[in-house]
Protein backbone atom coordinates (compact mmCIF):
# COMPACT_ATOMS: atom_id res chain seq x y z
CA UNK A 1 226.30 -35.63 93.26
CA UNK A 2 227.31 -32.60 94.90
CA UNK A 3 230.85 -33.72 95.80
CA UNK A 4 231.76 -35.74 92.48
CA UNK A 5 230.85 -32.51 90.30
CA UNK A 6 233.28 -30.72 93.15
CA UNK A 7 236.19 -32.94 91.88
CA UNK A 8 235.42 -32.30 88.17
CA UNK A 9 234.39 -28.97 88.00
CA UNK A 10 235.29 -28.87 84.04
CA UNK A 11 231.95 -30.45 83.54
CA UNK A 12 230.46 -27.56 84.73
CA UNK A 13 232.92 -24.76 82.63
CA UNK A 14 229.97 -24.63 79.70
CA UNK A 15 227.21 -22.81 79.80
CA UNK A 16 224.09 -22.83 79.30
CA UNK A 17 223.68 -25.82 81.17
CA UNK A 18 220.77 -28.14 82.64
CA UNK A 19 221.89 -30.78 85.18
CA UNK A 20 219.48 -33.76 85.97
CA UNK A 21 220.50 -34.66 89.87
CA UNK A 22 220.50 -37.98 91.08
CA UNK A 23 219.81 -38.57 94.74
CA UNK A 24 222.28 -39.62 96.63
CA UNK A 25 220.28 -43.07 97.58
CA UNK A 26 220.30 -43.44 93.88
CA UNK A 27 224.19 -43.66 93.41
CA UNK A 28 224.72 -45.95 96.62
CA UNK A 29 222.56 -48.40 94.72
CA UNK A 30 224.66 -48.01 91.49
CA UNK A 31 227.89 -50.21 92.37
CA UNK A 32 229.78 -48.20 89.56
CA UNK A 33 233.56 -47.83 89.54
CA UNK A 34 235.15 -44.46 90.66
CA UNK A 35 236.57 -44.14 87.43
CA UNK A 36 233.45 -44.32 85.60
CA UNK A 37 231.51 -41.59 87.51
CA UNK A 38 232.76 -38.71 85.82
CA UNK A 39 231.25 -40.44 82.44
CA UNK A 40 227.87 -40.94 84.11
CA UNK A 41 227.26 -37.33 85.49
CA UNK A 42 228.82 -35.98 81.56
CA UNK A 43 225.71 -38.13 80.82
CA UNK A 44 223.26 -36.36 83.10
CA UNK A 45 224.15 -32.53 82.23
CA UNK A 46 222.63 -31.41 79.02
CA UNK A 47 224.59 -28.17 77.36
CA UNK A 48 221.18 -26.15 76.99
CA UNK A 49 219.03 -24.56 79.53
CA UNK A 50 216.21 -26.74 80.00
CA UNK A 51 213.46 -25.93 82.53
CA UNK A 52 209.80 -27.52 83.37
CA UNK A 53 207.84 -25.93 80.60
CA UNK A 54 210.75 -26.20 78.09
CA UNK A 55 210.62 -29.91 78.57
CA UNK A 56 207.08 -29.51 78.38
CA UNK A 57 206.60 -27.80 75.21
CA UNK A 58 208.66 -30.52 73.65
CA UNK A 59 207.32 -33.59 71.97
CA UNK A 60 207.30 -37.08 73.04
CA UNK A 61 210.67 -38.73 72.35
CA UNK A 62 212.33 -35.94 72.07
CA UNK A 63 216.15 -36.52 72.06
CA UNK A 64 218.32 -33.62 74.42
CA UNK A 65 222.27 -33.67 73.84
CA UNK A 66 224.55 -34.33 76.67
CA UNK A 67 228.08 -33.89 77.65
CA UNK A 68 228.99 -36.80 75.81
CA UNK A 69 229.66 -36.91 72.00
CA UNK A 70 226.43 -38.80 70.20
CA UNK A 71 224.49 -39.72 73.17
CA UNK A 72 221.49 -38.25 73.89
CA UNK A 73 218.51 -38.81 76.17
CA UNK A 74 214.99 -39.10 76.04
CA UNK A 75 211.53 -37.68 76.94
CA UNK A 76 209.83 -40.61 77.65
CA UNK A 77 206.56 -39.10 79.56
CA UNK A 78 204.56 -36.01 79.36
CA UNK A 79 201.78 -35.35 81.22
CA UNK A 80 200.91 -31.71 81.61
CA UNK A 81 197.17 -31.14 82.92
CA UNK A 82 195.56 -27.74 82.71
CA UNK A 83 195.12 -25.20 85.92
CA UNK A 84 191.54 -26.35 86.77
CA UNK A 85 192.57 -30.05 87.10
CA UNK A 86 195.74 -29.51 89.11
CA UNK A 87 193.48 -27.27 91.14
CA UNK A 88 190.32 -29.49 91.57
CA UNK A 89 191.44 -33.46 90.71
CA UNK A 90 195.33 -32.85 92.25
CA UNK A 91 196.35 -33.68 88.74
CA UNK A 92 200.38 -33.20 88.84
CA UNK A 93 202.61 -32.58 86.01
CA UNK A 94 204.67 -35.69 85.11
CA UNK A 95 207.91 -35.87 82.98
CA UNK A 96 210.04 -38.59 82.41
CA UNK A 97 213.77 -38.48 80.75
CA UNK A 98 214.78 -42.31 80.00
CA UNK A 99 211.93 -43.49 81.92
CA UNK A 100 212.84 -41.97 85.17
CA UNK A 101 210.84 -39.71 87.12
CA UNK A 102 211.60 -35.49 87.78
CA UNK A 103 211.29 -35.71 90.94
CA UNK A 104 212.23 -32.03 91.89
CA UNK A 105 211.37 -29.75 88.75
CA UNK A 106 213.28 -26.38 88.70
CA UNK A 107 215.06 -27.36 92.08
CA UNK A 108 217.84 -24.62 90.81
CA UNK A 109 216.92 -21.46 88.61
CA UNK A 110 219.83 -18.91 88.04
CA UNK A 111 220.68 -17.16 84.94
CA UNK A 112 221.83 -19.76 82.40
CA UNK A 113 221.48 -23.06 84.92
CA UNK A 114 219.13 -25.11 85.64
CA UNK A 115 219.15 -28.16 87.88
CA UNK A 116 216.13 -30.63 88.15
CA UNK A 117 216.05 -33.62 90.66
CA UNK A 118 215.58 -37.52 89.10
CA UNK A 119 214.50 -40.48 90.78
CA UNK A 120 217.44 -42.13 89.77
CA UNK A 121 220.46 -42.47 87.31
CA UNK A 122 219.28 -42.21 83.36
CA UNK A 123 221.54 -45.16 82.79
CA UNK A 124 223.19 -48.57 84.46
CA UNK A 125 226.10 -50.44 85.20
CA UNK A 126 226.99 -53.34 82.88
CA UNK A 127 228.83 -55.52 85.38
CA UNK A 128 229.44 -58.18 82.57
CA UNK A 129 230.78 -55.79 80.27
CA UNK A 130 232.37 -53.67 82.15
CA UNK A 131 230.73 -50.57 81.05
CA UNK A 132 227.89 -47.80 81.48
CA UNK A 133 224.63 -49.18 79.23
CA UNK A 134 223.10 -45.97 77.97
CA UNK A 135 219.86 -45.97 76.84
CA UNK A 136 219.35 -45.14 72.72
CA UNK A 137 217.10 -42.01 72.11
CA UNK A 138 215.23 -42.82 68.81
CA UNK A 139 213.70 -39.52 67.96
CA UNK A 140 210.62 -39.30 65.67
CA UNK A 141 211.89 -38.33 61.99
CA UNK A 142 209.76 -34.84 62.22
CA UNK A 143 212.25 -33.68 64.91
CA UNK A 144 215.09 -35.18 63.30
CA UNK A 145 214.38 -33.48 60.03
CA UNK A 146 215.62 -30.22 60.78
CA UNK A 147 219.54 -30.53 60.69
CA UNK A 148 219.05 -33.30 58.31
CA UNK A 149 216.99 -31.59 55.74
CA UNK A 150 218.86 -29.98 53.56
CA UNK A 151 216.37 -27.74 52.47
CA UNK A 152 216.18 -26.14 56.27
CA UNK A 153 219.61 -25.20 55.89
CA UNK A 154 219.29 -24.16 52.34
CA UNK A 155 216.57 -21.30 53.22
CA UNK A 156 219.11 -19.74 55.71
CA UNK A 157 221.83 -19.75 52.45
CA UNK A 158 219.43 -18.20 50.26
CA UNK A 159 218.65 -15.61 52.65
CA UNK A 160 222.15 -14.77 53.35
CA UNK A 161 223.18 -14.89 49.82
CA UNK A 162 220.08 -12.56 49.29
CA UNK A 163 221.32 -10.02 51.40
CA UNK A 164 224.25 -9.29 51.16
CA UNK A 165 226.12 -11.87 52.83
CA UNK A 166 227.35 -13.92 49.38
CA UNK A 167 230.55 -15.01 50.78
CA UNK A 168 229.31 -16.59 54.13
CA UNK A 169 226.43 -18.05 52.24
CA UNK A 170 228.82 -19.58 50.38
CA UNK A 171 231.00 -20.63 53.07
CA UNK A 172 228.05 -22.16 55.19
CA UNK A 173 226.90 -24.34 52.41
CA UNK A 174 230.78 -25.72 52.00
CA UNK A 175 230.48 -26.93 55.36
CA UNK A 176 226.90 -27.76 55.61
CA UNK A 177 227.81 -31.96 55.11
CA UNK A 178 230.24 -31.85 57.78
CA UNK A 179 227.85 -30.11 60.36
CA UNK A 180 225.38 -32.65 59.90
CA UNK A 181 227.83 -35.58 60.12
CA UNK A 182 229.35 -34.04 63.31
CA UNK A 183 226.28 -33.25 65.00
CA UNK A 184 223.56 -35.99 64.28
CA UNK A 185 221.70 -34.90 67.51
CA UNK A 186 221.51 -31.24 66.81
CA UNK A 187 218.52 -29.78 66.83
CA UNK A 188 218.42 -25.65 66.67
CA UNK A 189 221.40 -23.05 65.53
CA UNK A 190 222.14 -19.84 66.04
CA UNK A 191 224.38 -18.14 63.60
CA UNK A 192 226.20 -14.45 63.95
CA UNK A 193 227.12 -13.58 60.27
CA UNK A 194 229.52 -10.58 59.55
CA UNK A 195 229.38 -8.49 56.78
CA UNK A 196 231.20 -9.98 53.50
CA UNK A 197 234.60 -11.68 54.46
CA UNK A 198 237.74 -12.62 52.46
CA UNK A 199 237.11 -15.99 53.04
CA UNK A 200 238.18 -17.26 49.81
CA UNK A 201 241.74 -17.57 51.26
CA UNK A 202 240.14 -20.37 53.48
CA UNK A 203 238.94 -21.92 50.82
CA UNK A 204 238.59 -25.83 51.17
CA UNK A 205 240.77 -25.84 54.19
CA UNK A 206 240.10 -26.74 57.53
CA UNK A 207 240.58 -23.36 58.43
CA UNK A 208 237.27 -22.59 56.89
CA UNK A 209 235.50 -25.33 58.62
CA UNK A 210 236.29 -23.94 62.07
CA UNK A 211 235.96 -20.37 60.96
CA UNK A 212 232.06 -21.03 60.02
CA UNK A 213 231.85 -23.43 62.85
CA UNK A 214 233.26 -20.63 65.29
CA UNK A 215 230.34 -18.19 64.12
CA UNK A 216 227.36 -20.69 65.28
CA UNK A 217 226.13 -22.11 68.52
CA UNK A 218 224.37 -24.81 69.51
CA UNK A 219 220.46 -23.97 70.04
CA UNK A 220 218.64 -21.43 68.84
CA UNK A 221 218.90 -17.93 70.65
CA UNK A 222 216.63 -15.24 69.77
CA UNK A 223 217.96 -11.93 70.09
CA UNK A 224 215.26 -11.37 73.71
CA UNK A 225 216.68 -14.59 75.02
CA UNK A 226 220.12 -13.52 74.46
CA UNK A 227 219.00 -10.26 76.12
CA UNK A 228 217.94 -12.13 79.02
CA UNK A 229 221.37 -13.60 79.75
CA UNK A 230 224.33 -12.12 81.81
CA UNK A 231 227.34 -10.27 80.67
CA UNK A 232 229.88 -13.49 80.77
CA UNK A 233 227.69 -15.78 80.15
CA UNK A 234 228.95 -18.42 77.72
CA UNK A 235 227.40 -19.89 74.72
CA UNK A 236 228.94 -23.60 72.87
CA UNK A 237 230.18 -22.66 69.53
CA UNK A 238 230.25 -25.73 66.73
CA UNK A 239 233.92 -26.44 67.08
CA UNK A 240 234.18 -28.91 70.15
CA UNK A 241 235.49 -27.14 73.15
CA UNK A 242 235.19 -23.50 72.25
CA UNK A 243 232.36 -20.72 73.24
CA UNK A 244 231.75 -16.89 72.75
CA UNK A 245 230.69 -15.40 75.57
CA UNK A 246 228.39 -12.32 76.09
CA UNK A 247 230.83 -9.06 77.15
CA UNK A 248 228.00 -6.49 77.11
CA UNK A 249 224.59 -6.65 77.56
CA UNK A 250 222.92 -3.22 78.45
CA UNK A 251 218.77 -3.33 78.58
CA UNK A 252 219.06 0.65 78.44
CA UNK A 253 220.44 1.29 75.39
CA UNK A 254 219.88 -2.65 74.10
CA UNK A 255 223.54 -2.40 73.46
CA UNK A 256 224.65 -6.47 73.17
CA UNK A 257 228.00 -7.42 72.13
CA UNK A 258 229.62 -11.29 71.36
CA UNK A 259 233.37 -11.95 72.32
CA UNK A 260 233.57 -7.83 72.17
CA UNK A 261 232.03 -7.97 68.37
CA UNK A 262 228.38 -5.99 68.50
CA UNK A 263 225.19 -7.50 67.68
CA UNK A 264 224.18 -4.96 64.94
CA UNK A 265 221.00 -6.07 63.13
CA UNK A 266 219.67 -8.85 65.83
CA UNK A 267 216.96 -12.14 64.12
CA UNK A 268 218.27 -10.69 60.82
CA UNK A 269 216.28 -14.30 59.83
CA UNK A 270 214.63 -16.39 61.90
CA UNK A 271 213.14 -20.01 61.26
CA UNK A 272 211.39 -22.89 64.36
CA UNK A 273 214.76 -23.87 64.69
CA UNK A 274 217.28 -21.06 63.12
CA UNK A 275 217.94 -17.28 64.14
CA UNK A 276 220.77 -15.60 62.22
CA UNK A 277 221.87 -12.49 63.97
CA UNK A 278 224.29 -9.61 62.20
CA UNK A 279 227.64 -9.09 63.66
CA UNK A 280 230.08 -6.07 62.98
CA UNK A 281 232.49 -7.60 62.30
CA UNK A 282 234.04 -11.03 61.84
CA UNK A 283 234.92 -13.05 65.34
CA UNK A 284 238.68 -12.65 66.72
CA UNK A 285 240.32 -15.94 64.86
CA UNK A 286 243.71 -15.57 66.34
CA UNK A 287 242.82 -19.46 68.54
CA UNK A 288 241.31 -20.98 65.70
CA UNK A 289 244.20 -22.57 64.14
CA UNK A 290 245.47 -24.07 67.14
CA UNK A 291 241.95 -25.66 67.68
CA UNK A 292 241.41 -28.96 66.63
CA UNK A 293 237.34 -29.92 65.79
């Protein structure tokens, strides 16, 4: 696995990042086509930091986004045993993702990575078709609920609109529809609200889409956890292909900026699955109407 991330390193260019590892007696046994392997390892890296006891602490059939668009995998088993049975039955933790063993939990712990050795590849090789069969996560509605519920998302507008943040309360509910039709599979946000824009200019145009899109990440980053990150370290914005990254993070003076813009009133609001955190100022826009969502 080691070599075929070596000849596509952009797979590894986002972060935070959890790869799933398949031994290398695994792939011998896979038959796939060269030109299909950069598909199947987009498949095994997840673009959130996932370690043992976050898996844990998640429920059964839980669905975790991958590299590719819409497809998601699955916690299929959970068995976590308190100390005193690990200690006196040998009771071992056991997780599953699509029904295949972690092998080697937290092989690979380093700032926003994780890596965690699999028995074997989450998904086969259609020889008939001609095509990788991946599994379909089918999460419990309770964990879907949150990006679909619209009244999750209108809390965090009420807030905003509550305190002083009218205009990007009004702006996030214009593109609320097209988050959740874009990202079926998302589960937490983080959002970095400015003080009141001029974003009536924007108004109804695409430009405004990627503009709100630009100011939230995927997964939900309390101000500690951000804290607990590197200066560079990238986080996946909501338009497809961009990130912020972290340019200062100082634990002495608890100084943290995003894309050079400081963190000035950090979990300004924060819900199971939402943290809003206020910005000074409005993100540098000057890509965003090159990008394309």
């Amino acid at each position: 696995m080691a070599n075929f991330l070596h000849i596509s390193p952009e797979l590894l260019h986002s972060t935070p990042q959890t790869i799933f590892a398949i031994p290398d007696a695994a792939f011998a046994n896979l038959s796939i086509p060269p030109y299909m392997i950069k598909h199947l390892l987009a498949y095994h890296i997840s673009p959130t930091k996932l370690t043992t006891q976050d898996l844990l602490n998640k429920p059964l059939k839980t669905c975790l986004p991958t590299l590719i668009h819409h497809q998601t995998l699955s916690i299929t088993k959970i068995a976590n045993y308190p100390n005193w049975a690990k200690v006196l039955c040998n009771k071992k933790q056991v997780l599953e993702i699509n029904n295949v063993l972690i092998t080697h939990p937290d092989l690979f712990l380093q700032q926003s990575v994780t890596i965690h050795g699999v028995a074997g590849s989450f998904a086969g090789y259609d020889h008939r078709q001609e095509r990788i069969a991946l599994p379909y996560c089918k999460q419990d509605r309770v964990e879907l609920g949150f990006i679909k519920n619209k009244e999750e998302w209108g809390r965090v507008i009420k807030f905003l609109s509550s305190y002083g943040f009218m205009s990007f309360a009004i702006g996030l509910n214009s593109v609320t529809d097209g988050i959740v039709k874009e990202y079926p599979d998302l589960d937490s946000v983080t959002i970095f609200t400015p003080p009141n824009v001029a974003l009536m200019a924007m108004s109804s145009s695409p430009l405004l889409d990627k503009f709100m899109s630009f100011h939230m990440v995927v997964q939900r980053h309390s101000f500690k956890q951000l804290a607990g990150l590197p200066p560079g370290a990238s986080l996946s914005t909501l338009v497809r292909g961009k990130h912020v990254d972290i340019t200062e993070n100082s634990r002495v003076s608890q100084a943290m900026s995003i894309n050079g813009v400081v963190i000035t009133t950090p979990d300004l609001f924060v819900l199971k699955n939402f943290v809003v955190h206020g910005i000074a100022r409005a993100l540098n826009m000057d890509e965003l109407p090159s990008m394309s969502r």
